[in-house]
N, C-alpha and C. Protein backbone atom coordinates (compact mmCIF):
# COMPACT_ATOMS: atom_id res chain seq x y z
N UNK A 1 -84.12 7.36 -9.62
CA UNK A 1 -85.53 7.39 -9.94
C UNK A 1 -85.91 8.84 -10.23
N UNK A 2 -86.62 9.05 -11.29
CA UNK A 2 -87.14 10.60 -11.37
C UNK A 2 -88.42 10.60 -11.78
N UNK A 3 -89.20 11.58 -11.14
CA UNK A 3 -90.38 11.33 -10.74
C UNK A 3 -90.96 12.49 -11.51
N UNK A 4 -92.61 12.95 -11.73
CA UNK A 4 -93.07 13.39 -12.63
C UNK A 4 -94.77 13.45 -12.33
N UNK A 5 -94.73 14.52 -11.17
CA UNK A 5 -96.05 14.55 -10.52
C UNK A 5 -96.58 15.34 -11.44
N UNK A 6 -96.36 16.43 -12.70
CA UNK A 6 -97.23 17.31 -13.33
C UNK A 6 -96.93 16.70 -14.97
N UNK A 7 -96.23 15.44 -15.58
CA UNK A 7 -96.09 15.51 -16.71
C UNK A 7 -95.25 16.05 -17.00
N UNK A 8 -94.24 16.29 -15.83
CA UNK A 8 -92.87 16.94 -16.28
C UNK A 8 -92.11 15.70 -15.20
N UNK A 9 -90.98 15.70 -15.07
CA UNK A 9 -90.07 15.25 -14.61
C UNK A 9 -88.97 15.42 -13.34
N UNK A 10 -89.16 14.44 -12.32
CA UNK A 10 -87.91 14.90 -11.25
C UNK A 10 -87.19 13.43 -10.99
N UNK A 11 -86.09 13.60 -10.54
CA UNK A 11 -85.20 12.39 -10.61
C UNK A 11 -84.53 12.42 -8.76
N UNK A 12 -84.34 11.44 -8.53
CA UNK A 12 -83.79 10.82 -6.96
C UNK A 12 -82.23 10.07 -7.05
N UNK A 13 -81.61 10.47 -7.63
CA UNK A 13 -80.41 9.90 -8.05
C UNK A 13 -79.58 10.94 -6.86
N UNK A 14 -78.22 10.73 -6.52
CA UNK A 14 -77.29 10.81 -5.61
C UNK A 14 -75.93 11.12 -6.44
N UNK A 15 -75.61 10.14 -7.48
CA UNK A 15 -74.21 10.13 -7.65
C UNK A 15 -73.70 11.40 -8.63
N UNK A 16 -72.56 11.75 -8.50
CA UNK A 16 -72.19 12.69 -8.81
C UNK A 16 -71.32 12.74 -10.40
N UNK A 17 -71.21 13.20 -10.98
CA UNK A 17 -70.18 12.17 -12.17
C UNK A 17 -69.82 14.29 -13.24
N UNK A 18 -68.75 13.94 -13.39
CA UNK A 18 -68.00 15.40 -13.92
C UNK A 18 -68.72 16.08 -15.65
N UNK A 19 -69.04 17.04 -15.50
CA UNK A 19 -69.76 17.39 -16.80
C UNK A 19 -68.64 17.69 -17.52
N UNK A 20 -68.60 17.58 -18.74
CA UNK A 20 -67.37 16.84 -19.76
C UNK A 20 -67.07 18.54 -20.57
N UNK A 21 -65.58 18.73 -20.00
CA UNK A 21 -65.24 19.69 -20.53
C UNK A 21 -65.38 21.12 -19.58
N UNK A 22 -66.28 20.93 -18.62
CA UNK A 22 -66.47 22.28 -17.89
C UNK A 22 -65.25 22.38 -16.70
N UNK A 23 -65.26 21.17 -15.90
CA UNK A 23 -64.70 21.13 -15.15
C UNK A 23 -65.32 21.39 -13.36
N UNK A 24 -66.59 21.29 -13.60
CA UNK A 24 -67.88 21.18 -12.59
C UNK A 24 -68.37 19.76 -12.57
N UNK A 25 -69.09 19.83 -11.20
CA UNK A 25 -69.12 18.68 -10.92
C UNK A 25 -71.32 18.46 -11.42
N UNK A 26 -71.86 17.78 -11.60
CA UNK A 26 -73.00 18.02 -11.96
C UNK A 26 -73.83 16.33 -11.67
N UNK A 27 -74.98 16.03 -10.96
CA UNK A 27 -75.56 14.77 -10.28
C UNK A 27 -76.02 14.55 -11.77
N UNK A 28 -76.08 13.09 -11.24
CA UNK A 28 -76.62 12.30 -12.43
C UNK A 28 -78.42 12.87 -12.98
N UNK A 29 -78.79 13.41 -12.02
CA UNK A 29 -80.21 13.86 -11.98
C UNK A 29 -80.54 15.34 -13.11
N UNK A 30 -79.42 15.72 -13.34
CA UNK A 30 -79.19 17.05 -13.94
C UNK A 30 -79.59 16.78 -15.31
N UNK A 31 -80.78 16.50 -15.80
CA UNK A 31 -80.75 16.08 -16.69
C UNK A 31 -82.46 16.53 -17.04
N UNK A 32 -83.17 16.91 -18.73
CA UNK A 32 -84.54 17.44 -19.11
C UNK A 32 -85.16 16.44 -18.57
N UNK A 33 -86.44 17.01 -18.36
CA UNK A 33 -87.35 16.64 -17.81
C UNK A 33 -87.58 16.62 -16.32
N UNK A 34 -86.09 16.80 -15.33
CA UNK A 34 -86.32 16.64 -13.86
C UNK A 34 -86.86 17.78 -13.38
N UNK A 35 -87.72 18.02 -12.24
CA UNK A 35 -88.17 19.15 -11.52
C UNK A 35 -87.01 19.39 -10.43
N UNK A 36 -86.93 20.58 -10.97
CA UNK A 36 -85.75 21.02 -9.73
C UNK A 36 -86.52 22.10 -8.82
N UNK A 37 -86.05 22.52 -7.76
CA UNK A 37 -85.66 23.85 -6.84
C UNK A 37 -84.66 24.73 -6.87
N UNK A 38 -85.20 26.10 -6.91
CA UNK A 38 -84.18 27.15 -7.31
C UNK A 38 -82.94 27.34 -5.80
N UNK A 39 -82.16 27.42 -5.53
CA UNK A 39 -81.52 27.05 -4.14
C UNK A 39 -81.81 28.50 -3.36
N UNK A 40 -82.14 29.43 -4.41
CA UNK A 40 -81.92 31.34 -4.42
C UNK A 40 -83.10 31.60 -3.34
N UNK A 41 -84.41 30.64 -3.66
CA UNK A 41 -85.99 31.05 -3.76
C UNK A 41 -86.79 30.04 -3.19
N UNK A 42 -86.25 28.93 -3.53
CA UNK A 42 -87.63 27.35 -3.05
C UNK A 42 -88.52 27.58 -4.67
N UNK A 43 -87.97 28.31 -5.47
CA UNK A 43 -89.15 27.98 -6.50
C UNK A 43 -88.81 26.72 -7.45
N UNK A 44 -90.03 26.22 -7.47
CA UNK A 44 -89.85 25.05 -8.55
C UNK A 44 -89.79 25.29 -9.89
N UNK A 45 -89.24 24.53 -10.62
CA UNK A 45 -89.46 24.39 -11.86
C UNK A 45 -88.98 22.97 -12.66
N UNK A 46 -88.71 22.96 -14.00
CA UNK A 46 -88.82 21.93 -14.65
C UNK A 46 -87.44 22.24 -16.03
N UNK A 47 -86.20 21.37 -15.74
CA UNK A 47 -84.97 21.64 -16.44
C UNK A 47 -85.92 20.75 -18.04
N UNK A 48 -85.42 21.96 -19.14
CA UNK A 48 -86.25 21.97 -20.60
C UNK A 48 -84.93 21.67 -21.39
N UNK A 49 -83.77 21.99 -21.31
CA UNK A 49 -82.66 21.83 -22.20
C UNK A 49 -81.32 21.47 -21.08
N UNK A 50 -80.71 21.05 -21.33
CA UNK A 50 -78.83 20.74 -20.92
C UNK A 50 -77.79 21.37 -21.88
N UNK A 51 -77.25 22.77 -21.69
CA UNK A 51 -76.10 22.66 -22.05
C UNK A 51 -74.66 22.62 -21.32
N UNK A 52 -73.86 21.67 -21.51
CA UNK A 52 -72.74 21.20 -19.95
C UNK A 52 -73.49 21.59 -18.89
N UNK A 53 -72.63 22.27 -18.38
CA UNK A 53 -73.10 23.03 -16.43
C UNK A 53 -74.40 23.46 -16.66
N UNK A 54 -75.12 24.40 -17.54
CA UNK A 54 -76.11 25.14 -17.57
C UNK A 54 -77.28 24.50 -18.25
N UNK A 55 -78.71 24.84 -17.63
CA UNK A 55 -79.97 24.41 -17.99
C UNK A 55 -80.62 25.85 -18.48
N UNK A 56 -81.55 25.50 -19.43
CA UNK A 56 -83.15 26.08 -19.12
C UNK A 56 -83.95 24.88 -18.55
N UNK A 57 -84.41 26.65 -17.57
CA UNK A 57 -86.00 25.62 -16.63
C UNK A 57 -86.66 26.65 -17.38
N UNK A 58 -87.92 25.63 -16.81
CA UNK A 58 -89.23 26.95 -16.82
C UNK A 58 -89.40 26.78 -15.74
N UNK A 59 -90.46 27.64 -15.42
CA UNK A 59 -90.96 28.11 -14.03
C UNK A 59 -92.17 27.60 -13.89
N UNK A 60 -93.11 27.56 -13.00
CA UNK A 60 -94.51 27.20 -12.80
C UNK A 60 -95.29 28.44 -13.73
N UNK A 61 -94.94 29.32 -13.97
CA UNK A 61 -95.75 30.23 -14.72
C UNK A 61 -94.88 30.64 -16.13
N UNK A 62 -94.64 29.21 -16.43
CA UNK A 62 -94.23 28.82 -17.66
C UNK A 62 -92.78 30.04 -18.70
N UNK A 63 -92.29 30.96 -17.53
CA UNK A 63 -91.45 31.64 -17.98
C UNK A 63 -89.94 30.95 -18.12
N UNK A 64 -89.35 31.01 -18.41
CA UNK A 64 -87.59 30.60 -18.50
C UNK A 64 -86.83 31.24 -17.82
N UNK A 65 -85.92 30.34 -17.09
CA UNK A 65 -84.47 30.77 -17.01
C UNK A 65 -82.92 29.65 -16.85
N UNK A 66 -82.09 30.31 -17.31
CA UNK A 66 -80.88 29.78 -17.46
C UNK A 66 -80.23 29.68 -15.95
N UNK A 67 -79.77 28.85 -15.68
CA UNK A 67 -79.00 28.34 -13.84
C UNK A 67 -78.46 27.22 -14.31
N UNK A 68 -77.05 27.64 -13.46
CA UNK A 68 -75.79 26.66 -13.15
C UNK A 68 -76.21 25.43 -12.71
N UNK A 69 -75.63 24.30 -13.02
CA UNK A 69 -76.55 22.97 -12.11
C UNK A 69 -75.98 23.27 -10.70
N UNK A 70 -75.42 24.03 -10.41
CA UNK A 70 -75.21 24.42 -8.63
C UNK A 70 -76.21 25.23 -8.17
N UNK A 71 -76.93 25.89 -8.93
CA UNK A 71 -77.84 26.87 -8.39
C UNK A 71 -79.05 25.93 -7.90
N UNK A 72 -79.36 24.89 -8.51
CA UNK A 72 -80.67 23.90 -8.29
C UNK A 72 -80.69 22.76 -7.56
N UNK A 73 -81.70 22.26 -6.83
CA UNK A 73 -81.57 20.97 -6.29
C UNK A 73 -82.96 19.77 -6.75
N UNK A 74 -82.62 18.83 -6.81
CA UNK A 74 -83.93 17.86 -7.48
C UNK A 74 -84.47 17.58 -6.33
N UNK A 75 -85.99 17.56 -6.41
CA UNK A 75 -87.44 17.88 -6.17
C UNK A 75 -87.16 16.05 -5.65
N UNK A 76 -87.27 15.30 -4.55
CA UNK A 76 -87.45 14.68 -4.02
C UNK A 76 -88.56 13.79 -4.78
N UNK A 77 -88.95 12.52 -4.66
CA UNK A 77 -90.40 12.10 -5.61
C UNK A 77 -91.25 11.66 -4.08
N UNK A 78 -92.19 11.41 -4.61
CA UNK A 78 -93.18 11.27 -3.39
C UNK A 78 -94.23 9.83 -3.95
N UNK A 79 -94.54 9.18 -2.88
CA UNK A 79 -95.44 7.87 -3.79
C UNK A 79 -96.91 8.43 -4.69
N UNK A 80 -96.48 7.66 -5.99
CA UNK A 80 -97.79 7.88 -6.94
C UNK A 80 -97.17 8.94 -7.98
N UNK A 81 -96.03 9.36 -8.05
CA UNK A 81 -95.99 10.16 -9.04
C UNK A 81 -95.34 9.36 -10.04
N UNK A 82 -95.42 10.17 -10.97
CA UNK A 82 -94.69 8.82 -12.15
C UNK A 82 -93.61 8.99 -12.05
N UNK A 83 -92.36 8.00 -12.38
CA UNK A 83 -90.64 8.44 -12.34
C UNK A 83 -90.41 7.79 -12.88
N UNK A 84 -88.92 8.44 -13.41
CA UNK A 84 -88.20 7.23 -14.62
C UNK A 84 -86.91 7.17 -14.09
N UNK A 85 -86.23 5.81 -13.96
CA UNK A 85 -85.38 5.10 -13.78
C UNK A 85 -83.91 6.07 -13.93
N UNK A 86 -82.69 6.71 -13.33
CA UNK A 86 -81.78 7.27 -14.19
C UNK A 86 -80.64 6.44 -13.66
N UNK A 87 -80.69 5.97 -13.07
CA UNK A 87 -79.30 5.28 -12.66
C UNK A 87 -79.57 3.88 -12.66
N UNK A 88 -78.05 2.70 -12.27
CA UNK A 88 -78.26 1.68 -12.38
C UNK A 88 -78.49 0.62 -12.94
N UNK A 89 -79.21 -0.57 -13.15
CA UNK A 89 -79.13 -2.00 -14.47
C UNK A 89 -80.79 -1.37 -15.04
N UNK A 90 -81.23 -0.48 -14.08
CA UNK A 90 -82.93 -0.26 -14.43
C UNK A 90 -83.03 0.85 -15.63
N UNK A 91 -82.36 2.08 -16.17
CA UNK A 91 -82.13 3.14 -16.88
C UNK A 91 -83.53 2.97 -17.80
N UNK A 92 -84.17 4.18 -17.42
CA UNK A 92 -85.17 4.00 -18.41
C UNK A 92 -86.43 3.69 -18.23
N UNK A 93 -86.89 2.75 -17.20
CA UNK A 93 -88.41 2.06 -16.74
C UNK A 93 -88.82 3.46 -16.08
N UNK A 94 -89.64 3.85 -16.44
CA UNK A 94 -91.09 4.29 -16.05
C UNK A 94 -92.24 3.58 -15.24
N UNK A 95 -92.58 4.62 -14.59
CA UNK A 95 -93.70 3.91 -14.13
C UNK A 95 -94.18 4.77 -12.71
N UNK A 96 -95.36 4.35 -12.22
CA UNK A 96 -96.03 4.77 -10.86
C UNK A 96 -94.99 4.63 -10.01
N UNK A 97 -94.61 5.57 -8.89
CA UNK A 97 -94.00 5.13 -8.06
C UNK A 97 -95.14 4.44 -6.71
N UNK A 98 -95.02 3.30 -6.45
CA UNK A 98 -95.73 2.58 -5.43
C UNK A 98 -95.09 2.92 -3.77
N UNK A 99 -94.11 3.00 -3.53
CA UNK A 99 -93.46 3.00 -2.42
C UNK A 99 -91.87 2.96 -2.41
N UNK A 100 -90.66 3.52 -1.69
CA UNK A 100 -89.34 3.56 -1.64
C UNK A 100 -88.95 2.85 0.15
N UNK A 101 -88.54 1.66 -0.12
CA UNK A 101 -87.98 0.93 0.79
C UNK A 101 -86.63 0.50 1.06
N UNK A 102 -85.90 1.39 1.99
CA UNK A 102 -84.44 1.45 2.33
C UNK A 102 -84.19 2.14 0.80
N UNK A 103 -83.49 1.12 0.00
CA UNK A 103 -82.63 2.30 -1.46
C UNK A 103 -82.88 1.51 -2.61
N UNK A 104 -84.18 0.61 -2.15
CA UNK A 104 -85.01 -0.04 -3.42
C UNK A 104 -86.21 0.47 -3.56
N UNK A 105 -87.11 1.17 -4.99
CA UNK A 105 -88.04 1.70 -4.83
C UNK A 105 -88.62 0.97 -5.66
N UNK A 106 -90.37 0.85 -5.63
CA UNK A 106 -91.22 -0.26 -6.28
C UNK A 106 -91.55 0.60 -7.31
N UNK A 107 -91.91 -0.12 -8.52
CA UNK A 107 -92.74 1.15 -9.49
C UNK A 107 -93.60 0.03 -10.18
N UNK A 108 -94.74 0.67 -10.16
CA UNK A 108 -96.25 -0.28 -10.92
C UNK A 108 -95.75 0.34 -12.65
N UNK A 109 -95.37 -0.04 -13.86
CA UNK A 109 -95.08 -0.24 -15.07
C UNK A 109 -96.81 0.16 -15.78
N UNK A 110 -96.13 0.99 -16.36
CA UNK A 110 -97.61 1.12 -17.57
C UNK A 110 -98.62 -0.23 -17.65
N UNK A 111 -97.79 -1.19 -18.01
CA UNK A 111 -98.78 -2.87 -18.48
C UNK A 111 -99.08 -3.38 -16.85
N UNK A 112 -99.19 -2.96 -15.61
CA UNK A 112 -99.55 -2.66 -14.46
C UNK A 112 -98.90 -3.82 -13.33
N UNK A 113 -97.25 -3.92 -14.50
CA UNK A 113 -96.22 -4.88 -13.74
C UNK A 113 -95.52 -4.05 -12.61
N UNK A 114 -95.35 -4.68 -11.50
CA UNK A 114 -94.50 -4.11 -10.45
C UNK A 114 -92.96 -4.58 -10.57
N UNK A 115 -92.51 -3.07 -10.48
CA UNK A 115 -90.93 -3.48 -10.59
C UNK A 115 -89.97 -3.11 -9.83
N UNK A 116 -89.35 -3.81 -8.90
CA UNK A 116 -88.19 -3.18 -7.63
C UNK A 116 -87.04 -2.89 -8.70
N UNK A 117 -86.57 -1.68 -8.08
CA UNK A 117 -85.13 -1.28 -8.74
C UNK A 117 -84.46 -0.80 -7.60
N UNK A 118 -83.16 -0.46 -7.83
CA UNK A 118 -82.43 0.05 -6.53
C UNK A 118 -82.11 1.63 -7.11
């Protein structure tokens, strides 16, 4: 699930899967649009591009920088922010996050359908 409290993007995904060609290991969450944490600082920001291992974020004061997907960690989602689906049969649904129960989370859908995904 990746979530998207400012119109930007953070994701709740776990699994780990090899970035192709680097030889690093990089979460399924590593991906534009998620809000990450700098691991250096606690500062947030928001991954803008993917190249293999390496991102641009911006920062909250809209500056850039380039970090290893080891340097960052994804921003947890919290209920009510919006998130989009990254793992699983769900890939893709959007929507409100309503609540996360055990390792199924509810999401209210734009057309104001509720949808459990795992």
């Amino acid at each position: 699930v990746k979530h998207d409290p400012d119109g930007y993007g953070n994701d709740a995904g776990g699994m780990d899967t090899a970035m192709e060609g680097s030889g690093e290991e990089a979460a399924v969450w590593f991906m534009e649009r998620v809000c990450v944490q700098l691991k250096k600082n606690t500062a947030q920001a928001v991954i803008k591009e993917i190249n293999g291992s390496m991102a641009v974020v911006e920062m909250e004061d809209k500056s850039t920088l380039t970090v290893r997907n080891g340097e960052v960690s994804m921003v947890p989602p919290q209920e009510h922010d919006m998130v989009l689906v990254t793992g699983g049969a769900d890939v893709g649904v959007e929507g409100e996050l309503v609540c996360i129960d055990g390792t199924d989370a509810i999401l209210k859908e734009s057309n104001e359908n509720f949808k459990i995904v795992d």
